[in-house]
N, C-alpha and C. Protein backbone atom coordinates (compact mmCIF):
# COMPACT_ATOMS: atom_id res chain seq x y z
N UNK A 1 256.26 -3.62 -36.41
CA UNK A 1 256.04 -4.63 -37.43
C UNK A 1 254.98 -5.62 -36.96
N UNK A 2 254.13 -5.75 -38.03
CA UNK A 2 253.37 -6.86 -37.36
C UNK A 2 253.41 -8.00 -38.67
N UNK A 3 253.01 -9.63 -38.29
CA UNK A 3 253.33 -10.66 -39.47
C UNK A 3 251.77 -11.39 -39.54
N UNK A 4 251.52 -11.20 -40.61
CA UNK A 4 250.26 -12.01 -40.88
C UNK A 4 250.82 -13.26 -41.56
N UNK A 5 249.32 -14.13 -42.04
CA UNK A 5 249.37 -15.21 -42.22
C UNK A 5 249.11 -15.34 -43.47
N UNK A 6 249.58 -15.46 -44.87
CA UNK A 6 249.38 -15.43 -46.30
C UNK A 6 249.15 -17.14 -46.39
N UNK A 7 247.83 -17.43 -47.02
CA UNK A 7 247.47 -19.23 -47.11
C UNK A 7 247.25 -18.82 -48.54
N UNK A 8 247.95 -20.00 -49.61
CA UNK A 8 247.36 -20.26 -50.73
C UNK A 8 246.49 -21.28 -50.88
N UNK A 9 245.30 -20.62 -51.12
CA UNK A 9 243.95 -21.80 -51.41
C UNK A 9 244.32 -22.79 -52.19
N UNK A 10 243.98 -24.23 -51.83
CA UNK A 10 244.27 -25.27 -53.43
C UNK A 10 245.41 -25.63 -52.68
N UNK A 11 246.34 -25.16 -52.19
CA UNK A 11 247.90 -25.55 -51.79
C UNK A 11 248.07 -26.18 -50.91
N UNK A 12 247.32 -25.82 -49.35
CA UNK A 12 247.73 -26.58 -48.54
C UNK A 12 249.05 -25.04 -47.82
N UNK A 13 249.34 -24.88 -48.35
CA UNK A 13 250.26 -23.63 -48.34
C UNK A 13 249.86 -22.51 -47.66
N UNK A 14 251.04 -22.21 -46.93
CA UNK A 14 251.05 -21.01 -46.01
C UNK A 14 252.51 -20.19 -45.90
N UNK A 15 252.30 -19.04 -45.41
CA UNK A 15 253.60 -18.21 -45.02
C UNK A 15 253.49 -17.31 -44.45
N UNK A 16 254.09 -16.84 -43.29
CA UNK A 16 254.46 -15.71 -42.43
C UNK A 16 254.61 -14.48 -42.82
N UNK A 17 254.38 -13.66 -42.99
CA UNK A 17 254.72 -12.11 -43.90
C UNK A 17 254.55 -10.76 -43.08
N UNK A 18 255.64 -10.26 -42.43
CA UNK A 18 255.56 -9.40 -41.61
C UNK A 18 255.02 -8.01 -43.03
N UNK A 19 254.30 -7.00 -42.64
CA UNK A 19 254.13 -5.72 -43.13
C UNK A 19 254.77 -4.88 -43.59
N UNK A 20 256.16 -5.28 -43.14
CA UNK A 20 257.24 -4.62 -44.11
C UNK A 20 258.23 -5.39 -45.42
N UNK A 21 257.78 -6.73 -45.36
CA UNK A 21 258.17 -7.95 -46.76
C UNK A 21 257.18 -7.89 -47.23
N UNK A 22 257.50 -8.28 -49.02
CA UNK A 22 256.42 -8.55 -50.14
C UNK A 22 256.31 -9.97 -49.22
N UNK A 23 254.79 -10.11 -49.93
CA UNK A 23 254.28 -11.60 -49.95
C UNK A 23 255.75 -12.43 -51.03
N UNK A 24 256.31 -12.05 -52.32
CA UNK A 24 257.05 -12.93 -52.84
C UNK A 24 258.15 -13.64 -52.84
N UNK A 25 258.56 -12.32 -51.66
CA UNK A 25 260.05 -12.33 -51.29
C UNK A 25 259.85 -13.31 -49.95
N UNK A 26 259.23 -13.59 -48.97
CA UNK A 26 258.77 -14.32 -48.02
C UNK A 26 258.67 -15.90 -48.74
N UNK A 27 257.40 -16.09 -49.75
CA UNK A 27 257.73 -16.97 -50.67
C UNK A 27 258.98 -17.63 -50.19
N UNK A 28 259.84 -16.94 -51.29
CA UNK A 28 260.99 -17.40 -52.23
C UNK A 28 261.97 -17.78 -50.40
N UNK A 29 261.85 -17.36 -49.71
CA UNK A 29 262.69 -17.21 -48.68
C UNK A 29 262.13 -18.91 -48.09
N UNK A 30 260.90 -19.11 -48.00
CA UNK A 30 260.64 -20.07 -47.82
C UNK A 30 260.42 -21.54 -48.58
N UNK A 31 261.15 -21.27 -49.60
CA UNK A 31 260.99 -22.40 -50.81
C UNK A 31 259.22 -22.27 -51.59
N UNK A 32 258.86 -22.01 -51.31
CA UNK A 32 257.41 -21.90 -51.89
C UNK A 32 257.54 -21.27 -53.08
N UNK A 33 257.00 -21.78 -54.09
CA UNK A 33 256.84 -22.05 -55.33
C UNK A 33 256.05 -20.92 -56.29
N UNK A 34 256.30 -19.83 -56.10
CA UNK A 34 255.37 -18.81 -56.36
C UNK A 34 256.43 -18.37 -57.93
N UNK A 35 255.65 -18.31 -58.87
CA UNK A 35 255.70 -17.63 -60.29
C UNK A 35 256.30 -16.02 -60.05
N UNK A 36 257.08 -15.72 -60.59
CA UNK A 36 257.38 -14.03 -61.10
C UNK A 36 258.60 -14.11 -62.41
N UNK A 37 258.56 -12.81 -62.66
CA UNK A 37 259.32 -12.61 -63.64
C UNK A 37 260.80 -11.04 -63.54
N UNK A 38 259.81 -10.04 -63.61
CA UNK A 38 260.34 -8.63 -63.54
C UNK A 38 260.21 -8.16 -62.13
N UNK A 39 260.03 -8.79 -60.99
CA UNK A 39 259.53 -8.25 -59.40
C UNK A 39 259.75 -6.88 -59.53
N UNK A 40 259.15 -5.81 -60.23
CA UNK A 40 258.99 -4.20 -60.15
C UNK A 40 257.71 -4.12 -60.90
N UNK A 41 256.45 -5.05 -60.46
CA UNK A 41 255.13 -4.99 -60.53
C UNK A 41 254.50 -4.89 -61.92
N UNK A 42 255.29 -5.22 -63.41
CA UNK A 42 254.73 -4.71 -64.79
C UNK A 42 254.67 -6.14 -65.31
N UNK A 43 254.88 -7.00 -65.19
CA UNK A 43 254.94 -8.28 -65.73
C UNK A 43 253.93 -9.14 -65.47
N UNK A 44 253.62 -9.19 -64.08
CA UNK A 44 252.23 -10.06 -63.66
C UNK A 44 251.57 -11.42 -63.68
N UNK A 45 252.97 -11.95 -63.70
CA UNK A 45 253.63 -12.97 -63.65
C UNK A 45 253.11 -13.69 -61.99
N UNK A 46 253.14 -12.64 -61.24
CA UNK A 46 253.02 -13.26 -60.12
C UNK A 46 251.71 -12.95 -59.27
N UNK A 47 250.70 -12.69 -60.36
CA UNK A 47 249.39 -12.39 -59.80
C UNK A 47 248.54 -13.39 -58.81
N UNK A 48 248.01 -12.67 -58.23
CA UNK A 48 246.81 -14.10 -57.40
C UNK A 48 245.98 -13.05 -57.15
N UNK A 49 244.81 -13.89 -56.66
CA UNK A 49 243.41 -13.03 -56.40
C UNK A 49 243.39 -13.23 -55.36
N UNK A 50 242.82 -12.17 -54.87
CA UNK A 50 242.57 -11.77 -53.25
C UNK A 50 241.02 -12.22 -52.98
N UNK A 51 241.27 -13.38 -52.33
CA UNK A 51 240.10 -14.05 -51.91
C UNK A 51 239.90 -13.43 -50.50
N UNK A 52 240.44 -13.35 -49.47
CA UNK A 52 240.52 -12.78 -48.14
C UNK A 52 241.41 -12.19 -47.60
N UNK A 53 241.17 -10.66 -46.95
CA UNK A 53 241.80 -10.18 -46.48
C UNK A 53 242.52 -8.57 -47.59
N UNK A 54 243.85 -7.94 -46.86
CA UNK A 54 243.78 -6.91 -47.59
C UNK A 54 245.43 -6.74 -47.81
N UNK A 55 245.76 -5.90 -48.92
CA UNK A 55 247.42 -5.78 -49.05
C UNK A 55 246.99 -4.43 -49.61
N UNK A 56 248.56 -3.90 -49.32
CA UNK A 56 248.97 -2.84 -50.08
C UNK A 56 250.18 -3.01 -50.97
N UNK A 57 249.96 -2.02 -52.39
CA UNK A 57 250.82 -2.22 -53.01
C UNK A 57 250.76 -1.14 -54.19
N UNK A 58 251.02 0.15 -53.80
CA UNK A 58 251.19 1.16 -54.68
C UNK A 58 252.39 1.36 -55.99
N UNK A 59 253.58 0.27 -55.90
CA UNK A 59 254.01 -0.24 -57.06
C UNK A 59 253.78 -0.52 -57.72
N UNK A 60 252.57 -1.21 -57.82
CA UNK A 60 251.96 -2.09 -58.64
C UNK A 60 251.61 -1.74 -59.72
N UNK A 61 252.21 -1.14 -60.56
CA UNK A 61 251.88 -0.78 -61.99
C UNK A 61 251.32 -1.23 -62.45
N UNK A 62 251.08 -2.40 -63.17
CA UNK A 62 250.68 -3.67 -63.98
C UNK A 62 249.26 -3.79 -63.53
N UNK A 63 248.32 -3.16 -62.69
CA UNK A 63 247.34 -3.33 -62.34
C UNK A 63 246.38 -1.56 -62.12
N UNK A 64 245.62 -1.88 -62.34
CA UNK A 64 244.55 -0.70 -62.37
C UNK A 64 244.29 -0.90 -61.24
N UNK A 65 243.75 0.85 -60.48
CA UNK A 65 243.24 1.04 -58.70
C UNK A 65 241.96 0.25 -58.75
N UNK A 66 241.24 -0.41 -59.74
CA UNK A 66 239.88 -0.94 -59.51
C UNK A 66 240.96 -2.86 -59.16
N UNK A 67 241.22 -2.78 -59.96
CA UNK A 67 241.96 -4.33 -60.06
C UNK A 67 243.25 -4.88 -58.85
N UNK A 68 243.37 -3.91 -58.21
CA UNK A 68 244.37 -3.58 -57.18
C UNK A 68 243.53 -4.40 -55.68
N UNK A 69 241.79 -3.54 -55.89
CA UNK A 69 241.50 -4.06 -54.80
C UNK A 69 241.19 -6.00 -54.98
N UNK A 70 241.07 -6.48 -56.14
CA UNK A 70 240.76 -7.86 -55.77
C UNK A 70 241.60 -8.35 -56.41
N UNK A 71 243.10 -7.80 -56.75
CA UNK A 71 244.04 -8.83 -57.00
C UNK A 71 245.70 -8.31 -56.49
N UNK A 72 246.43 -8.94 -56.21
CA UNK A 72 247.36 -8.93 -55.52
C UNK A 72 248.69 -8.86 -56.45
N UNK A 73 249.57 -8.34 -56.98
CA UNK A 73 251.24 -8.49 -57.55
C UNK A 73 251.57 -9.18 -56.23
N UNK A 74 252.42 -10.05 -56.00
CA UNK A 74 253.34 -10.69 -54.87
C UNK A 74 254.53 -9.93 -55.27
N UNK A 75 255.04 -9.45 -55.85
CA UNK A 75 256.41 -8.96 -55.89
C UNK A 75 256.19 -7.39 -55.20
N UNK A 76 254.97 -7.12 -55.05
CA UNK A 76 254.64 -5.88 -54.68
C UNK A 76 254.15 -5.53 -53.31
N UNK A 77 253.15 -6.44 -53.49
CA UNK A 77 252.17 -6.75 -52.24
C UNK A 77 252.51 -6.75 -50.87
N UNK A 78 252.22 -6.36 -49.99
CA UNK A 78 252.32 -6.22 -48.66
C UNK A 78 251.32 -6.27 -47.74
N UNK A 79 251.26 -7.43 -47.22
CA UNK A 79 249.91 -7.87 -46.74
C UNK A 79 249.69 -6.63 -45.05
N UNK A 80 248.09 -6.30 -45.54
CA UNK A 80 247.45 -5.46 -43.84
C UNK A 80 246.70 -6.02 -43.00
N UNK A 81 246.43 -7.26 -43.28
CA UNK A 81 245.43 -8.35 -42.81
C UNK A 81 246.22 -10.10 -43.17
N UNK A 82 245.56 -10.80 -42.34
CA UNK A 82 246.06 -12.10 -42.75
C UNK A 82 245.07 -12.14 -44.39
N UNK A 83 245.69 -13.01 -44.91
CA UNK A 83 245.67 -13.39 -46.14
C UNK A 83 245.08 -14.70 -46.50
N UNK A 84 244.17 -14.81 -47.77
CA UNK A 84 243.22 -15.87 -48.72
C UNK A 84 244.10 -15.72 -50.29
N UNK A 85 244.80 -15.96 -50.50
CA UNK A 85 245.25 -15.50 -52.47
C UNK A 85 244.97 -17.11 -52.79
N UNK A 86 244.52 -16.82 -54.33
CA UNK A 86 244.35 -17.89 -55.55
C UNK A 86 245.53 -17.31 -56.58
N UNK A 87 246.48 -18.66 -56.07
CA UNK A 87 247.62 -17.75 -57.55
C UNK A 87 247.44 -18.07 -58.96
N UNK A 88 247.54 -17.35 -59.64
CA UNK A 88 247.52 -18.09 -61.23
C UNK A 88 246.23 -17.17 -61.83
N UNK A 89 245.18 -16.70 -61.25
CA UNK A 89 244.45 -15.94 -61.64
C UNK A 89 244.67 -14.61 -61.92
N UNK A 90 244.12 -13.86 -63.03
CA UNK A 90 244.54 -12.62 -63.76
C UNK A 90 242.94 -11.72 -63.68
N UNK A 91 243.27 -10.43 -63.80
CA UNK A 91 242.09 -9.60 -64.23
C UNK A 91 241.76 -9.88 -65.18
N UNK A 92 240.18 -9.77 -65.50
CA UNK A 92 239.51 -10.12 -66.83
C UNK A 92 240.35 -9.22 -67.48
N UNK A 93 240.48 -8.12 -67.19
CA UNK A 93 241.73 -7.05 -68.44
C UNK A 93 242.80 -8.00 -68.93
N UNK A 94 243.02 -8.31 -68.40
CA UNK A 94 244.50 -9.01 -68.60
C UNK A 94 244.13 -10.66 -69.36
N UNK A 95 242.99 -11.34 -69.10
CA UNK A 95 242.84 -12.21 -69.49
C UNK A 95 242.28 -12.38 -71.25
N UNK A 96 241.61 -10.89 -71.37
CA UNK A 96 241.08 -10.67 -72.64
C UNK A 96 242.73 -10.48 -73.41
N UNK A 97 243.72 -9.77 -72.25
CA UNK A 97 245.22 -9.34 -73.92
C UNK A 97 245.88 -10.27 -74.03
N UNK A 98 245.78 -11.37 -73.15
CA UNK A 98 246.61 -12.75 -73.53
C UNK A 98 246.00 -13.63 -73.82
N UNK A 99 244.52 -13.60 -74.40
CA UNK A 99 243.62 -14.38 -75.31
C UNK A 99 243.22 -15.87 -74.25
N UNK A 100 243.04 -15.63 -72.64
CA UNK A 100 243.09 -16.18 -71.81
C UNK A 100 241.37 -16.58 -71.44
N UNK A 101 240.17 -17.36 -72.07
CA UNK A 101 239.04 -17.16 -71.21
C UNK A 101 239.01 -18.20 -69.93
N UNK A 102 237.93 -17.51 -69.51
CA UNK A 102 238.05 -18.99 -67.82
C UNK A 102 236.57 -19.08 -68.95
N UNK A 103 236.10 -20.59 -68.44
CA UNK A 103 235.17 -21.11 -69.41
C UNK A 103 233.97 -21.21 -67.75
N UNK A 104 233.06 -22.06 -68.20
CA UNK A 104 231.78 -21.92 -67.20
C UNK A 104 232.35 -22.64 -66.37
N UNK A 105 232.76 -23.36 -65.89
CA UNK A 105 233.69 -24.43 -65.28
C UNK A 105 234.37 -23.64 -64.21
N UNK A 106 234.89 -22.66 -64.77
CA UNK A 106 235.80 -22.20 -63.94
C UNK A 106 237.53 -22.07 -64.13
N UNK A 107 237.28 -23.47 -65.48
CA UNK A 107 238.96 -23.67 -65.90
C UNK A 107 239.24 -22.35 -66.35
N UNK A 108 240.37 -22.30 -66.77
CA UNK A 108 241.45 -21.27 -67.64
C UNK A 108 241.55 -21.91 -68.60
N UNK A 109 241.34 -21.70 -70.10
CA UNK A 109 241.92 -22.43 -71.29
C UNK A 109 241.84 -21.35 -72.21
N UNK A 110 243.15 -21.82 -72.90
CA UNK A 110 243.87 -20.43 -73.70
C UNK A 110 243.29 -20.59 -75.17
N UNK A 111 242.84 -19.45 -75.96
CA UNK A 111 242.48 -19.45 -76.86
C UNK A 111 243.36 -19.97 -78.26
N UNK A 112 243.08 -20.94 -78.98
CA UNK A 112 243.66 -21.32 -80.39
C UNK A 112 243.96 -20.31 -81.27
């Protein structure tokens, strides 16, 4: 077993995550504040973007093999490298079916 270092950018936030725990379950173990819903990877609820570093997570339904490499399920995820995630961010796929644009800014604001 080996334990990397999962940091949420923006947070200040960090957590320990050996190679055989999800990133969410580590989370939750540590009070950290991480979003999910269905933890069996279809909900996506608990997405973040993979700013640095690498996970595996062949559960991950809810995500396409292109979208897999730059975004992360935490209920799934299993970090192979220490870790960079931005939580709250979605694949443009996903942002177009929940009427979600990021504007030039960078914000998230949901369509009327």
């Amino acid at each position: 077993m080996t334990e990397y270092t999962v940091e949420f950018v923006g947070t200040g936030e960090t957590v320990q995550v050996e190679d055989t725990d999800t990133i969410l379950s580590r989370c939750l173990d540590e009070g950290i504040a991480q979003e999910y819903s269905c933890r069996v990877g279809m909900c996506l609820a608990c997405t973040a973007e993979i700013i640095e570093g690498e996970v595996t997570q062949p559960a991950a339904r809810g995500l396409t093999e292109e979208e897999k490499e730059n975004y992360a399920l935490t209920c799934m995820a299993r970090p192979q490298s220490d870790l960079k995630l931005d939580r709250g961010k979605y694949p443009p796929s996903i942002e177009d079916e929940v009427g979600v644009d990021a504007s030039a800014d960078g914000e998230v604001t949901a369509d009327d």
